[in-house]
Protein backbone atom coordinates (compact mmCIF):
# COMPACT_ATOMS: atom_id res chain seq x y z
CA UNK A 1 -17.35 -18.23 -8.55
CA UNK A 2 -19.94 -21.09 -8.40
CA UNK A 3 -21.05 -23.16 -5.55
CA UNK A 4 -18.47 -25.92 -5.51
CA UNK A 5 -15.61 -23.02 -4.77
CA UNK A 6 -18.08 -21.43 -1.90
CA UNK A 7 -18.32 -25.18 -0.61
CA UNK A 8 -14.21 -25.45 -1.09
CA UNK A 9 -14.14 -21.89 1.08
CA UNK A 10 -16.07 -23.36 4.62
CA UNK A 11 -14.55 -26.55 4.23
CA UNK A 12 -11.20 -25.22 4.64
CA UNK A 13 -12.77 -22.39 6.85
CA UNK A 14 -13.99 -25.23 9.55
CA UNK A 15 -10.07 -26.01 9.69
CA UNK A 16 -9.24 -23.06 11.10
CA UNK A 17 -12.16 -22.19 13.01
CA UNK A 18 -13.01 -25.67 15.13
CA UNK A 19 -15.23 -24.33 17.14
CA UNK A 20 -17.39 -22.73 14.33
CA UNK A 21 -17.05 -19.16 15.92
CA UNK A 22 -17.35 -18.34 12.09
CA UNK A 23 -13.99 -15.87 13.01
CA UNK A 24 -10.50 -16.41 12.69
CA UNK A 25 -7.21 -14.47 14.30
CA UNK A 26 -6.21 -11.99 11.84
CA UNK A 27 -3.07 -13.60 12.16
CA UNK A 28 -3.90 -16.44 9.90
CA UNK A 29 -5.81 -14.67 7.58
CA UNK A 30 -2.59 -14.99 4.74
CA UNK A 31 -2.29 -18.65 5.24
CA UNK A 32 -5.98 -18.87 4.72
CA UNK A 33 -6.29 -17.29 1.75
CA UNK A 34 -2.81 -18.94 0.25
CA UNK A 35 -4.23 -22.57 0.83
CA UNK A 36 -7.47 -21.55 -0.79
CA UNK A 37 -8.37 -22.82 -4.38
CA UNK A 38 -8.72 -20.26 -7.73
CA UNK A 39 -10.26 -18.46 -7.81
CA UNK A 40 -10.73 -17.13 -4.77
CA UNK A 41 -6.77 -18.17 -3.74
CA UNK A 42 -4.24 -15.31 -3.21
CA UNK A 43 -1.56 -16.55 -3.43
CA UNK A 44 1.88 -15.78 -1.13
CA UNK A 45 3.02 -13.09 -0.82
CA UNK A 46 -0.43 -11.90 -0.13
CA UNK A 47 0.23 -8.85 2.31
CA UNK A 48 -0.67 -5.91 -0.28
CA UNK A 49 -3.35 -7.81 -1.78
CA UNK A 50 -5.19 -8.07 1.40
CA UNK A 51 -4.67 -4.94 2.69
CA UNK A 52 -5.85 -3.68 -0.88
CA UNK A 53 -9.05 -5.50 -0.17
CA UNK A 54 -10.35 -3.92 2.78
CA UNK A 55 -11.79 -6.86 4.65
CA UNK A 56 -13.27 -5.50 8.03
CA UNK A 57 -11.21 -6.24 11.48
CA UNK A 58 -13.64 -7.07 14.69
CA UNK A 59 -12.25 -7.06 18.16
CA UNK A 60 -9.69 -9.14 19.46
CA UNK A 61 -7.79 -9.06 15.35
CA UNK A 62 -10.75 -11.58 14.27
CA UNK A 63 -12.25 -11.42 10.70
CA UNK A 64 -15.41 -12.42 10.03
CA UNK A 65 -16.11 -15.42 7.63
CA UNK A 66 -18.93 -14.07 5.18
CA UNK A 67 -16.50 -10.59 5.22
CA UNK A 68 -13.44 -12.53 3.79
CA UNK A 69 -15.85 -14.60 1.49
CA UNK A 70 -17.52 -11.10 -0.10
CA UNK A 71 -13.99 -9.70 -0.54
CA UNK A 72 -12.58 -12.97 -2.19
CA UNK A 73 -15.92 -12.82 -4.36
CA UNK A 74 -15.63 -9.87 -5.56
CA UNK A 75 -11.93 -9.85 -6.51
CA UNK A 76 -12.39 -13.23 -8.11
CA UNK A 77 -15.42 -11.85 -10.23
CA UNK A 78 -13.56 -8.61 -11.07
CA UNK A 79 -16.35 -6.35 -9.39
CA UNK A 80 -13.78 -4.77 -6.19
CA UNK A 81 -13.39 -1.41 -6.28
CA UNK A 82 -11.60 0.83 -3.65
CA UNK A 83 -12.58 3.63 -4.76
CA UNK A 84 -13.49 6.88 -2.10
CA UNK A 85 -17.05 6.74 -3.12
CA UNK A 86 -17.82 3.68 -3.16
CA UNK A 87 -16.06 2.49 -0.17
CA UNK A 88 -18.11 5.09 1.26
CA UNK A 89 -21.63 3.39 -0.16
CA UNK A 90 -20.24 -0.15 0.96
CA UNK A 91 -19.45 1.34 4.98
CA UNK A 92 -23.54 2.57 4.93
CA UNK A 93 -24.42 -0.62 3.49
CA UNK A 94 -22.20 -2.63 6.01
CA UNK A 95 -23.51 -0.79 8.79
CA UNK A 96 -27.04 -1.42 8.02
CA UNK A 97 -25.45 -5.14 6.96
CA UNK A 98 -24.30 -5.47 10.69
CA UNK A 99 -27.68 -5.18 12.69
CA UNK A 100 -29.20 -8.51 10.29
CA UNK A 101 -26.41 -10.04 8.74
CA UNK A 102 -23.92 -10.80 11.62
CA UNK A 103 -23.51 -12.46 15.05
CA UNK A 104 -24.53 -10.58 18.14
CA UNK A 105 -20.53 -9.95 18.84
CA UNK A 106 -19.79 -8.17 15.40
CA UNK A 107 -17.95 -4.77 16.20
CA UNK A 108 -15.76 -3.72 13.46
CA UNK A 109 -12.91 -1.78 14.41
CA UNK A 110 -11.05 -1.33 10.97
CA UNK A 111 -9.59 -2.75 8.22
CA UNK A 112 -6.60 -4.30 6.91
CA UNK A 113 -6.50 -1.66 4.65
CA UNK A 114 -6.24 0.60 7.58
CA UNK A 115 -3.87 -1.82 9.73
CA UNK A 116 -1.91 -1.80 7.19
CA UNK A 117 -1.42 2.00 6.63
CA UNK A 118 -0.82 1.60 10.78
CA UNK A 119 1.65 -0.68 10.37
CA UNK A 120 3.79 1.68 7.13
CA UNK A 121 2.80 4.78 9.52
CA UNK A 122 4.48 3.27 12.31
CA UNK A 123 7.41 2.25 10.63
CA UNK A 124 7.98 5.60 8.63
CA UNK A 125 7.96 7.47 12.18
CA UNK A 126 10.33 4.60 13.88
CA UNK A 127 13.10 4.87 10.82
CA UNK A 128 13.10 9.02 11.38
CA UNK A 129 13.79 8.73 15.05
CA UNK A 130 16.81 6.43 14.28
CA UNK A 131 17.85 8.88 11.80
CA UNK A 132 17.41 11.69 14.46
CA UNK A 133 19.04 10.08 17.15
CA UNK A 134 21.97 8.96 14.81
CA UNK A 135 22.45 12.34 13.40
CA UNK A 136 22.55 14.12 16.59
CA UNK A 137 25.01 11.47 17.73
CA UNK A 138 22.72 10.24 21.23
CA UNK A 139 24.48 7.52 23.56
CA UNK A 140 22.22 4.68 23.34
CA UNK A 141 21.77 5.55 27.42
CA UNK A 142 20.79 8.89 26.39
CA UNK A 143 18.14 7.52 24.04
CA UNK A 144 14.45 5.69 24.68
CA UNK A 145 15.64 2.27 24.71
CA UNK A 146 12.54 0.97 21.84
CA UNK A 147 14.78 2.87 19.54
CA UNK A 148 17.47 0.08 19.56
């Protein structure tokens, strides 16, 4: 990764963050990263690969710039690694990280490795309460109307 691609990343970054809150929604995250050059693109469909990376979630679904930018980094240069004990090195790190390295508003409130465990957690509990409400043959009056 050499200068010109960190140069590529906040020139793109100050499209989607105008008003240089150095955050973005969550929510665009996947576009981001897509319209990013190699080799810190990932390219669509990105959804595993950014869950896979772990990048930290503050309040209000925003992700902070220099968080993305490490992640990409260290994917690019082949040095990520999920692994229990060392994610566990990285979250004392980060939390000593937060008190010098980050705006006054930083609060981390998970991951998109975690949101995305959410998100398969919810669905696996959703698809067994249409299977239970099918097998035991419920009106759809009878059942909580979020089912159908």
């Amino acid at each position: 990764v050499t200068e010109d691609d960190i140069d590529m990343y906040y020139s793109l970054w100050e499209r989607y963050d105008p008003h240089a809150s150095k955050y973005i929604p969550l929510s665009k995250l996947s576009q981001f990263v897509h319209q990013l050059d190699d080799p810190l693109r990932v390219p669509k469909p990105n959804k595993i690969t950014l869950a896979y990376l772990d990048i930290p979630i503050c309040t209000e679904d925003r992700l902070y710039c220099k968080d993305i930018l490490k992640r990409l980094t260290e994917r690019a240069m082949g040095t990520f690694d999920n692994d229990k004990e060392a994610v566990e090195e990285e979250e004392e790190a980060e939390a000593e990280a937060v008190t010098t390295d980050h705006p006054e508003d930083y609060q981390r409130i998970g991951s998109t490795l975690t949101r995305r465990r959410e998100e398969v957690a919810a669905m696996v509990i959703q698809r067994a309460i249409r299977k239970y409400v099918l097998k035991h043959d419920f009106d759809k009056e009878q059942a909580p109307q979020i089912i159908f």
